[in-house]
C-alpha atoms as a PDB file:
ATOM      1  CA  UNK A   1     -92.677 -40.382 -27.121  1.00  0.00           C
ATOM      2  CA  UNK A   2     -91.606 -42.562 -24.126  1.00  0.00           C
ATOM      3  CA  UNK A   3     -89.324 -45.172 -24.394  1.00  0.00           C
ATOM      4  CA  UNK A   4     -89.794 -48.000 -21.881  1.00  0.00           C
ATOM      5  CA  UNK A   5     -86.832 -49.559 -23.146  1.00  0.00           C
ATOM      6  CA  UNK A   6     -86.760 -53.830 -23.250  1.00  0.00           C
ATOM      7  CA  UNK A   7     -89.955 -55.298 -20.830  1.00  0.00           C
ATOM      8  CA  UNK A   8     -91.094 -58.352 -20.448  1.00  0.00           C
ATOM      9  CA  UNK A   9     -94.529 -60.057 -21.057  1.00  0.00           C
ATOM     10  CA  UNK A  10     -96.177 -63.561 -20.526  1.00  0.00           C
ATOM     11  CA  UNK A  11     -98.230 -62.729 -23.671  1.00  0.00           C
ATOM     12  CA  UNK A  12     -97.539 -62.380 -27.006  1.00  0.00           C
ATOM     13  CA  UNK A  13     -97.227 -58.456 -28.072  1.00  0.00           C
ATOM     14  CA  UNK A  14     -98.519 -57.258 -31.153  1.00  0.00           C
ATOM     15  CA  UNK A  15     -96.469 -54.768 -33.245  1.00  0.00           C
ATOM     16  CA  UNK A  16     -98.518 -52.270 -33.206  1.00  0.00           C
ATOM     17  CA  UNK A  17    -101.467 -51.452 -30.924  1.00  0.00           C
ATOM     18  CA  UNK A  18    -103.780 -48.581 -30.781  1.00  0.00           C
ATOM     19  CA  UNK A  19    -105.669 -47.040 -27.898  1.00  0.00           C
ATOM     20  CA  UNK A  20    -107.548 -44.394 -26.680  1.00  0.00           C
ATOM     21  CA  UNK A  21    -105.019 -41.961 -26.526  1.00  0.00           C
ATOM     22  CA  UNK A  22    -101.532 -43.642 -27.208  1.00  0.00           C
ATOM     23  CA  UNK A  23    -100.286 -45.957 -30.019  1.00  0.00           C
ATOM     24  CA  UNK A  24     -98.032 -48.656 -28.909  1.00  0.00           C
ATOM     25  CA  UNK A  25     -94.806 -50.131 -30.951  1.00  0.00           C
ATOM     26  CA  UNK A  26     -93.351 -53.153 -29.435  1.00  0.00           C
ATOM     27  CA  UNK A  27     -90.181 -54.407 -31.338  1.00  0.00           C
ATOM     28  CA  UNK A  28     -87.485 -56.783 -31.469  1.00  0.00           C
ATOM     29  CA  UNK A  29     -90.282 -59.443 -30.309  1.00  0.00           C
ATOM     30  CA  UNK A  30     -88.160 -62.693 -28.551  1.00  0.00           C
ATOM     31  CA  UNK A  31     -89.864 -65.372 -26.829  1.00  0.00           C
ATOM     32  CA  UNK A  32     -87.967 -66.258 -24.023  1.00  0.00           C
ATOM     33  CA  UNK A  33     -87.371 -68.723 -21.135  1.00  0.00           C
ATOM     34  CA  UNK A  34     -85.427 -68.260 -18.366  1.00  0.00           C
ATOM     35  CA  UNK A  35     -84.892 -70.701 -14.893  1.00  0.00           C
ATOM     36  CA  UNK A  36     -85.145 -68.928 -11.838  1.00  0.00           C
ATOM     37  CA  UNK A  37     -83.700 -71.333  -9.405  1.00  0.00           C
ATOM     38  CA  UNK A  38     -85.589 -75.137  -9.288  1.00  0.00           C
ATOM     39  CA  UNK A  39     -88.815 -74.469  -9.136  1.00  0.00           C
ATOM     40  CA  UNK A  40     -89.243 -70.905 -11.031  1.00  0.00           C
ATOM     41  CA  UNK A  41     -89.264 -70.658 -14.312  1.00  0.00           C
ATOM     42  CA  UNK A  42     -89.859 -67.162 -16.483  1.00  0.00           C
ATOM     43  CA  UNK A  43     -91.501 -68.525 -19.885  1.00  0.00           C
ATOM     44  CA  UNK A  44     -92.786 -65.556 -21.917  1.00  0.00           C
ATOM     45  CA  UNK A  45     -91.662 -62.314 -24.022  1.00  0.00           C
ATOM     46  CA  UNK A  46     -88.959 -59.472 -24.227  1.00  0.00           C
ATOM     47  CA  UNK A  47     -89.269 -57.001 -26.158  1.00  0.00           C
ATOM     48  CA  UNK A  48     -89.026 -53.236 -27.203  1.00  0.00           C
ATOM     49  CA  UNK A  49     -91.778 -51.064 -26.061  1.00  0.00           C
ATOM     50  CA  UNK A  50     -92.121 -47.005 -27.329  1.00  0.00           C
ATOM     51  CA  UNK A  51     -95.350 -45.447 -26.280  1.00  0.00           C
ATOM     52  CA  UNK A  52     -96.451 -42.136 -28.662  1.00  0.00           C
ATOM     53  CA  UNK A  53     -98.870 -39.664 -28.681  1.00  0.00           C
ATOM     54  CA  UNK A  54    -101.169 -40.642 -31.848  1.00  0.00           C
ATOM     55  CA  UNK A  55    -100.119 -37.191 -33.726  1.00  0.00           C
ATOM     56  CA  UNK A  56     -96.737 -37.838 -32.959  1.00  0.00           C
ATOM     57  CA  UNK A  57     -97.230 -41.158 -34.194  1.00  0.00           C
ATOM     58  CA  UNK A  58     -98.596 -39.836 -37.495  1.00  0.00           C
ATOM     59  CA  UNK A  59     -96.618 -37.540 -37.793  1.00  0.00           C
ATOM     60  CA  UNK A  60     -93.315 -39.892 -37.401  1.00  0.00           C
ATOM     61  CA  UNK A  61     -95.714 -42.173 -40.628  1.00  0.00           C
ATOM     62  CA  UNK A  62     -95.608 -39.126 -42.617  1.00  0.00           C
ATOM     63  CA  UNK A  63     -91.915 -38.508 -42.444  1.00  0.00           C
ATOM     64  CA  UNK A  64     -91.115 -42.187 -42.988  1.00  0.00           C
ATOM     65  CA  UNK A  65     -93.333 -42.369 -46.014  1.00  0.00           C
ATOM     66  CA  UNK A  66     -91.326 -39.215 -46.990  1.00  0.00           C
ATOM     67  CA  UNK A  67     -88.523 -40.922 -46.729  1.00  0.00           C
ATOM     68  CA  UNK A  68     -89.103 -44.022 -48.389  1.00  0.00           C
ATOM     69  CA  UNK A  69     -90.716 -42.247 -51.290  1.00  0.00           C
ATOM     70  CA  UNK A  70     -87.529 -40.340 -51.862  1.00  0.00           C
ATOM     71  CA  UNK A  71     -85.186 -43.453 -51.650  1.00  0.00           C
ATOM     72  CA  UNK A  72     -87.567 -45.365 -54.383  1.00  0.00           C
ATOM     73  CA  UNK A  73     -87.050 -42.345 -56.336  1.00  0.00           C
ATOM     74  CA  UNK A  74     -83.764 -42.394 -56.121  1.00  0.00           C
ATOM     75  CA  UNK A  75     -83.674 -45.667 -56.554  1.00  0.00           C
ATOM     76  CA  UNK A  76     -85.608 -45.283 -60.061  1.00  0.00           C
ATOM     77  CA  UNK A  77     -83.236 -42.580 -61.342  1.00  0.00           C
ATOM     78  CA  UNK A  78     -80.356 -44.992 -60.515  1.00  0.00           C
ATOM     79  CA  UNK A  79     -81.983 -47.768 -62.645  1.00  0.00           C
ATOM     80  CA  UNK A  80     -82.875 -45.450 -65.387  1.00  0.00           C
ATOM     81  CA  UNK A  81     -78.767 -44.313 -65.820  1.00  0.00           C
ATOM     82  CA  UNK A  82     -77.783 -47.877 -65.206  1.00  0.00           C
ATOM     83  CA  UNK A  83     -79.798 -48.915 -68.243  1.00  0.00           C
ATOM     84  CA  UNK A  84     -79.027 -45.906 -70.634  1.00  0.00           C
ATOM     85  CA  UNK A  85     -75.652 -46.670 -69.848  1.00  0.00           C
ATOM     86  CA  UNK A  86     -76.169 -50.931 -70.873  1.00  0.00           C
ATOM     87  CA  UNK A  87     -77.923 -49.397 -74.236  1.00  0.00           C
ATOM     88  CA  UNK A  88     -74.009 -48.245 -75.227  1.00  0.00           C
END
């Protein structure tokens, strides 16, 4: 992973964006505009870009899905005592 911190862009990012060899995850997407003196003005996009390797990439998918899998889980188990207890 490399992190190329907040950049700028005159065009639009998308959030996530595929090559050859790298995926691309732009985030916290802001349009901006910003006067430069009189006559120069910056009108365009900052944002967050993180460059991966695409296995890292998957791999980082696989541990979020993990994740979220486990939480809904949770989640379901907390429902399920939360309505045996109502049923008192």
């Amino acid at each position: 992973m490399k992190d190329y911190g907040m950049v700028r862009s005159t065009v639009r990012p998308e959030p996530v964006k595929v090559d050859e060899f790298s995926v691309w995850k732009h985030s916290d997407i802001q349009e901006i505009t910003e006067n430069i003196g009189q006559e120069n003005e910056f009108v365009g996009w900052e944002y967050n870009m993180v460059q991966y390797d695409k296995n890292e990439f998957i791999k980082l998918q696989i541990s979020e899905s993990k994740q979220l899998s486990e939480q809904i889980t949770d989640a379901q188990l907390a429902l399920c005592e939360l309505s045996e207890n109502m049923e008192v």
